[in-house]
Protein backbone atom coordinates (compact mmCIF):
# COMPACT_ATOMS: atom_id res chain seq x y z
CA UNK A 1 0.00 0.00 0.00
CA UNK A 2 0.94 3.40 -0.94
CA UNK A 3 0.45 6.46 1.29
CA UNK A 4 1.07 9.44 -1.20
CA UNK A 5 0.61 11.97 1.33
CA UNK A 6 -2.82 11.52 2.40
CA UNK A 7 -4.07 13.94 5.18
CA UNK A 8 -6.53 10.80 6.17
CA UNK A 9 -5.29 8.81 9.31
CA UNK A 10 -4.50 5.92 7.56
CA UNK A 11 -2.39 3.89 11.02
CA UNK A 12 -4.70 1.59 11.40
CA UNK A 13 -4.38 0.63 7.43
CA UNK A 14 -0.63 0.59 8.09
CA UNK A 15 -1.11 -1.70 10.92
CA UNK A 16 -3.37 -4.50 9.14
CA UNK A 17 -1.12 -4.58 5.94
CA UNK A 18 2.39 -4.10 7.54
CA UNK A 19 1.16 -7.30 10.12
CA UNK A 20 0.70 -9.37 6.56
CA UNK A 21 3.24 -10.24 4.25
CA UNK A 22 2.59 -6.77 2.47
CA UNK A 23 4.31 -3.42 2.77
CA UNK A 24 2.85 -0.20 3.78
CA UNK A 25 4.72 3.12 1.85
CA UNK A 26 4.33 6.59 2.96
CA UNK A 27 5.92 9.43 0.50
CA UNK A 28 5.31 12.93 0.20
CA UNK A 29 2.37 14.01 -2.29
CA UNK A 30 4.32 13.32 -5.42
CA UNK A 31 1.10 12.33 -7.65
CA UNK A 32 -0.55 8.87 -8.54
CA UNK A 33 1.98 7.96 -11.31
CA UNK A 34 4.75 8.54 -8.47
CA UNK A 35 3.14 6.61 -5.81
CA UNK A 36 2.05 3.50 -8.16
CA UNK A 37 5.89 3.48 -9.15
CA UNK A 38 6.75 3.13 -5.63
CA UNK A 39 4.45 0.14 -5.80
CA UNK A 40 5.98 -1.11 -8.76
CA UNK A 41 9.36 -0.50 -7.78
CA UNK A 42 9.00 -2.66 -4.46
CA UNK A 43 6.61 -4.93 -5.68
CA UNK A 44 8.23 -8.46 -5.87
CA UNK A 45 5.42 -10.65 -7.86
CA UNK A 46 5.69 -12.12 -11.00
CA UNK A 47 1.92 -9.94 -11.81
CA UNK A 48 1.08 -6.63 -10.75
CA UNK A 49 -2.81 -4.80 -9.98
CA UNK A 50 -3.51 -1.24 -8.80
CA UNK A 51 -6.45 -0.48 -6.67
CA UNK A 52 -7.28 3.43 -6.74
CA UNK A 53 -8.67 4.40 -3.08
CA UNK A 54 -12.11 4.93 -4.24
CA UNK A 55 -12.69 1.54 -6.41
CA UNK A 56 -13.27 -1.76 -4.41
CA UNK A 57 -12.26 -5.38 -5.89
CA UNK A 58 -14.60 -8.45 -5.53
CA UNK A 59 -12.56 -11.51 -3.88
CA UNK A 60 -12.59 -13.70 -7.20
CA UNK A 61 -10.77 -10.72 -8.88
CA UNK A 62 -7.44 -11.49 -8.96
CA UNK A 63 -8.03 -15.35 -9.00
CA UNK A 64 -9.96 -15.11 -12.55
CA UNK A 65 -7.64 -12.97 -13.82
CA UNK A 66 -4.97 -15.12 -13.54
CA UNK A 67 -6.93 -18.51 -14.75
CA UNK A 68 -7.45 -16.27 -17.98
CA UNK A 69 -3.25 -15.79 -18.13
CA UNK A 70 -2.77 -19.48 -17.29
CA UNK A 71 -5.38 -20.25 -19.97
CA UNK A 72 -3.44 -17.78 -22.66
CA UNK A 73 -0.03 -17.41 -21.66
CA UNK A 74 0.85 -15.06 -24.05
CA UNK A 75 -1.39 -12.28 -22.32
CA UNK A 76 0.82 -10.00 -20.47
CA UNK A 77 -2.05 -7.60 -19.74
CA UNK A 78 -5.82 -8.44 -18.49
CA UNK A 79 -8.57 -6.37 -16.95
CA UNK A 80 -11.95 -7.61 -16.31
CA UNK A 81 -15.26 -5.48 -16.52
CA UNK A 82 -16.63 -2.86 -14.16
CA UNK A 83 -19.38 -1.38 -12.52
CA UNK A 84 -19.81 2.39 -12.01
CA UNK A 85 -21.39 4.53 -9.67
CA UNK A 86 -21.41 8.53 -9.17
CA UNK A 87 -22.08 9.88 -5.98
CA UNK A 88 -24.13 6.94 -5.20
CA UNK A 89 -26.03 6.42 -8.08
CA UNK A 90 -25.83 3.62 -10.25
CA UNK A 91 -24.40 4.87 -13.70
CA UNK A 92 -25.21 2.53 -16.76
CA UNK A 93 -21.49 2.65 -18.84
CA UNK A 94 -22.16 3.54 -22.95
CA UNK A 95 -21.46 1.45 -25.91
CA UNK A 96 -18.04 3.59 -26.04
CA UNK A 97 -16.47 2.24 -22.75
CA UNK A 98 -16.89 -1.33 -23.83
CA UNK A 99 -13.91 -2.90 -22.65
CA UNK A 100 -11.50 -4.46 -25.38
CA UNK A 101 -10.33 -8.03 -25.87
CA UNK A 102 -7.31 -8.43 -27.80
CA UNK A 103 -6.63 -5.26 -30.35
CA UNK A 104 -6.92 -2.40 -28.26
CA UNK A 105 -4.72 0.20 -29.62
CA UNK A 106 -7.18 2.05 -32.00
CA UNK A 107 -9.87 2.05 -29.07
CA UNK A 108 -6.95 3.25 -26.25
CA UNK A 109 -5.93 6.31 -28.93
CA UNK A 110 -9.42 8.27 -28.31
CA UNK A 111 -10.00 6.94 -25.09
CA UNK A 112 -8.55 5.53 -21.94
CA UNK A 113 -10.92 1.82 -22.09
CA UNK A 114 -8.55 0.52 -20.01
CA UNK A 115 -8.72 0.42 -16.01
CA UNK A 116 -5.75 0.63 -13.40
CA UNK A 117 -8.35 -0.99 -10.71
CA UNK A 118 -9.23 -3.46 -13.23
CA UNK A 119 -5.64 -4.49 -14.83
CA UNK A 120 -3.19 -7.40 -14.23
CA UNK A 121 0.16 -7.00 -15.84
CA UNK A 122 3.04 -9.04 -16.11
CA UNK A 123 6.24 -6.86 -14.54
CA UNK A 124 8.02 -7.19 -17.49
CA UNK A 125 5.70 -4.82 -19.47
CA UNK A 126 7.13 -2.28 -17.53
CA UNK A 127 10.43 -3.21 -18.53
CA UNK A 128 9.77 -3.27 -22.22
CA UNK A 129 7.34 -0.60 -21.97
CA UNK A 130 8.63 2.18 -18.89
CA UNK A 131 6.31 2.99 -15.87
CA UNK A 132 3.54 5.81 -15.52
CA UNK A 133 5.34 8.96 -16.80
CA UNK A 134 5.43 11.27 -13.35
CA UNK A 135 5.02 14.32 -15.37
CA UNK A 136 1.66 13.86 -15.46
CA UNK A 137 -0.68 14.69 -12.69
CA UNK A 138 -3.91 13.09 -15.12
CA UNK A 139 -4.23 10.93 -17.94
CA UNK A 140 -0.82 9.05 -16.89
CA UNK A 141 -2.79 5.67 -17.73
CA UNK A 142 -3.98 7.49 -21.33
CA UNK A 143 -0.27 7.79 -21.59
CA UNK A 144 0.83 3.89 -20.40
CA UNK A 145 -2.03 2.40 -22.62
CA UNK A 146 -0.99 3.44 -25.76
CA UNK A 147 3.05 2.82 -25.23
CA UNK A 148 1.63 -0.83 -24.06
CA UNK A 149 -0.95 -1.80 -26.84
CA UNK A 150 0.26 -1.01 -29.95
CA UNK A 151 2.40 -4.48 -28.96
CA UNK A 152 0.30 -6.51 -26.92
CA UNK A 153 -3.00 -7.47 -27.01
CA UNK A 154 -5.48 -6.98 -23.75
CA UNK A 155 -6.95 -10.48 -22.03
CA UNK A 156 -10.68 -9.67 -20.79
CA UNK A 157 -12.74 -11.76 -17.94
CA UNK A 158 -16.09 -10.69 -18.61
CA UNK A 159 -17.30 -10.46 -15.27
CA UNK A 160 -17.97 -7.71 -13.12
CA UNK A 161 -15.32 -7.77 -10.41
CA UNK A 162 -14.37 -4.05 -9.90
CA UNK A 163 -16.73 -1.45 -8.26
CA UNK A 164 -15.84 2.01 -9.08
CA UNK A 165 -16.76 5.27 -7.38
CA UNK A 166 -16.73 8.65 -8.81
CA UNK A 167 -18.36 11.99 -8.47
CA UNK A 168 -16.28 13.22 -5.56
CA UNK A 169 -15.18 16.43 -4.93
CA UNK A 170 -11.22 15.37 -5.01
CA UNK A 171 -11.59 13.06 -7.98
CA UNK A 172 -8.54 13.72 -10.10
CA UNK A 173 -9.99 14.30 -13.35
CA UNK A 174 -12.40 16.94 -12.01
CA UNK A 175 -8.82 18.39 -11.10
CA UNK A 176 -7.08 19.74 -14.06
CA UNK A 177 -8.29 22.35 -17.15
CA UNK A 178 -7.88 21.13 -20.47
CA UNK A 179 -7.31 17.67 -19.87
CA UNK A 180 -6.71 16.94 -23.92
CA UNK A 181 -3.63 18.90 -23.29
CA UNK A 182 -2.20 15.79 -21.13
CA UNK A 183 -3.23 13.32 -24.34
CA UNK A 184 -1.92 15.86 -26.60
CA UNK A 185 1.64 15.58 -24.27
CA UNK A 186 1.39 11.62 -24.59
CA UNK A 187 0.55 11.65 -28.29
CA UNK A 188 2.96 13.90 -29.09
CA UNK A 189 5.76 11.57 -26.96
CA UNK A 190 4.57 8.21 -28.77
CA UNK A 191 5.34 9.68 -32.05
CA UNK A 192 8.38 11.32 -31.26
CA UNK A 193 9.74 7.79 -29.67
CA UNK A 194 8.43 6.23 -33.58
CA UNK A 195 10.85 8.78 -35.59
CA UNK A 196 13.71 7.55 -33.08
CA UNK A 197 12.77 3.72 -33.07
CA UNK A 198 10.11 2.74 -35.42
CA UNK A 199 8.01 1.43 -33.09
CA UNK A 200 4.36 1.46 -34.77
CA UNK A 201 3.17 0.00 -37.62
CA UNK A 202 2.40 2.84 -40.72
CA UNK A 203 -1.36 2.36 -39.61
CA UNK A 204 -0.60 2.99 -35.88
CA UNK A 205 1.39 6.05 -37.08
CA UNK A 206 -1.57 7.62 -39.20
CA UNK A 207 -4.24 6.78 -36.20
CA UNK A 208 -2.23 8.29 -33.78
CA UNK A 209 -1.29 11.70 -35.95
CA UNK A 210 -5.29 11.89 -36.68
CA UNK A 211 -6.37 11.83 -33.27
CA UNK A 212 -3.47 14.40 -32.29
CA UNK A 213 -4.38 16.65 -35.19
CA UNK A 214 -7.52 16.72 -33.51
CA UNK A 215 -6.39 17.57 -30.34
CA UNK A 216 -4.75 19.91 -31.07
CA UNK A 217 -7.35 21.77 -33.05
CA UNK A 218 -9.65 21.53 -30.21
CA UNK A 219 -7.25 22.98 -27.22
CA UNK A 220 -6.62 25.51 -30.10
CA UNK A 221 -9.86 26.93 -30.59
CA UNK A 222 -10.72 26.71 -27.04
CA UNK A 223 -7.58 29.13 -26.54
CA UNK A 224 -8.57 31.31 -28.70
CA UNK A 225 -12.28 31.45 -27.03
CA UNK A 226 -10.53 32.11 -23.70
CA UNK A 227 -7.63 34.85 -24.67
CA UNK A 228 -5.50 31.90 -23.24
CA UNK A 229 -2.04 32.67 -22.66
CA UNK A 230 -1.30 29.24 -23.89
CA UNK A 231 -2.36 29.85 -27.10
CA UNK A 232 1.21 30.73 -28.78
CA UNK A 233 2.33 27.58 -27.52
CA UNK A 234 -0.86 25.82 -29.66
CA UNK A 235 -0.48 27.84 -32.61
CA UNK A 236 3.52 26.38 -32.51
CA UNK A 237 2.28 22.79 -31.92
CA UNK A 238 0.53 22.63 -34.82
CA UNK A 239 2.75 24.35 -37.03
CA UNK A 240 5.18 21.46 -35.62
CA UNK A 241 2.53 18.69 -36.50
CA UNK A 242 2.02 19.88 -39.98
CA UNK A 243 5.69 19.97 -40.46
CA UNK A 244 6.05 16.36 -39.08
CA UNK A 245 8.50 17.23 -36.66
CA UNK A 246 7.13 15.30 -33.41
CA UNK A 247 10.16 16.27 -31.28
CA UNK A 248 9.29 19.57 -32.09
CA UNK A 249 5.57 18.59 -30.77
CA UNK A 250 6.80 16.93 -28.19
CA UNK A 251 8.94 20.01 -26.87
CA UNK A 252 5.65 22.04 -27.09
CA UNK A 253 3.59 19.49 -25.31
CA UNK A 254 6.27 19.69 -22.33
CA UNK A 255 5.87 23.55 -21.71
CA UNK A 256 2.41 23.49 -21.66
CA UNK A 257 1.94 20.87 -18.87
CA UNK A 258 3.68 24.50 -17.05
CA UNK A 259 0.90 26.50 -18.08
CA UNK A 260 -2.33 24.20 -15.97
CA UNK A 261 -3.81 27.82 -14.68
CA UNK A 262 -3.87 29.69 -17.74
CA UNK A 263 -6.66 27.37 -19.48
């Protein structure tokens, strides 16, 4: 367990899961992509599986999970399906957070369909693929998603064995303005690491530039609606993406994760 420095007392937490065989971390508030790399970095299981503070697992979780992976032992990535609620209230998920199984790059590019409460991953993805990038206060699972799956496909036990809770006040993607700027940061990263090492297929390549060229656009012309001071940095990004220079994007992408309050 990870304490990233909650204000909660959390010592009786501490006590139950430093009496197990389990380890109880405190840090200072560093972020969630900080604190689940502490978890990662003194994990010492073959598998790894987040569980966000507000989301609760069902016992058979982990256990189906890993009968899936035994059954297809090429998987190095699972999750298993969900059930949401806002402030209480049952909320019925859309046709567009369908879970994938197998292919789930083109899905992961437009939105994040896969859960940290719901995944099992082998540790070496990390080591192939790198751990949450701690730049990134949101959308650091947008960002692991699509460095993971344009490789590997994603196992799926379709049963509902997560229960997630949102609505809350402190929820962290009520937190930040202009959260496509974070996707437009990851986008912009996965493209440049292509031009350096080739690692999509041209079909990957072309999704991923449509869906930033989008992006882009969007946190353009709401930058322009707002007087945003931001908005030289936009109207540089996409004179960068229309050049093909993804460095260059990725250099732009970087200085506006600086600029969170100016919209």
């Amino acid at each position: 367990m990870v304490d990233d420095g909650s204000t909660e007392d959390l010592s009786e937490a501490a006590q139950l899961v430093s009496e197990g065989p389990h380890q109880f971390r405190r840090i200072p508030p560093q972020g969630v992509s900080a604190a689940r790399n502490v978890g990662i970095q003194h994990s010492s299981g073959e598998w790894i599986a987040f569980l966000d503070s507000d989301d609760l697992w069902k016992p058979e979780k982990l256990s189906a999970q890993m009968q899936l992976h035994a059954e297809h032992r090429a998987l190095r990535i699972s999750q298993c399906q969900e059930e949401w609620f806002r402030n209480g209230t049952y909320l019925p998920q859309k046709a567009i957070h369908e879970m994938p199984d197998g292919e789930a790059f083109y899905r992961s590019l437009q939105l994040c369909c896969i859960s940290p409460s719901s995944v099992v991953l082998h540790r070496t993805i990390f080591e192939d693929y790198g751990v949450f990038d701690e730049n990134l206060p949101v959308c650091e699972d947008y960002d692991l998603w699509i460095r993971i799956t344009p490789r590997e496909s994603v196992g799926l036990v379709r049963e509902v064995l997560v229960t997630k809770h949102g609505g809350h006040e402190d929820q962290l993607s009520r937190s930040e303005p202009a959260m496509d700027r974070f996707r437009v940061y990851a986008l912009a990263k996965l493209l440049a690491a292509h031009d350096a090492d080739e690692i999509l297929t041209v079909e990957q390549v072309q999704a991923a530039q449509d869906v930033l060229r989008r992006r882009i656009q969007i946190l353009q012309k709401g930058a322009m609606k707002r007087d945003s001071h931001a908005l030289p940095l936009y109207i540089e990004l996409e004179e960068q993406f229309s050049r093909g220079n993804f460095a260059e994007c990725r250099r732009c992408s970087v200085q506006l994760l600086g600029k969170l309050g100016e919209g």
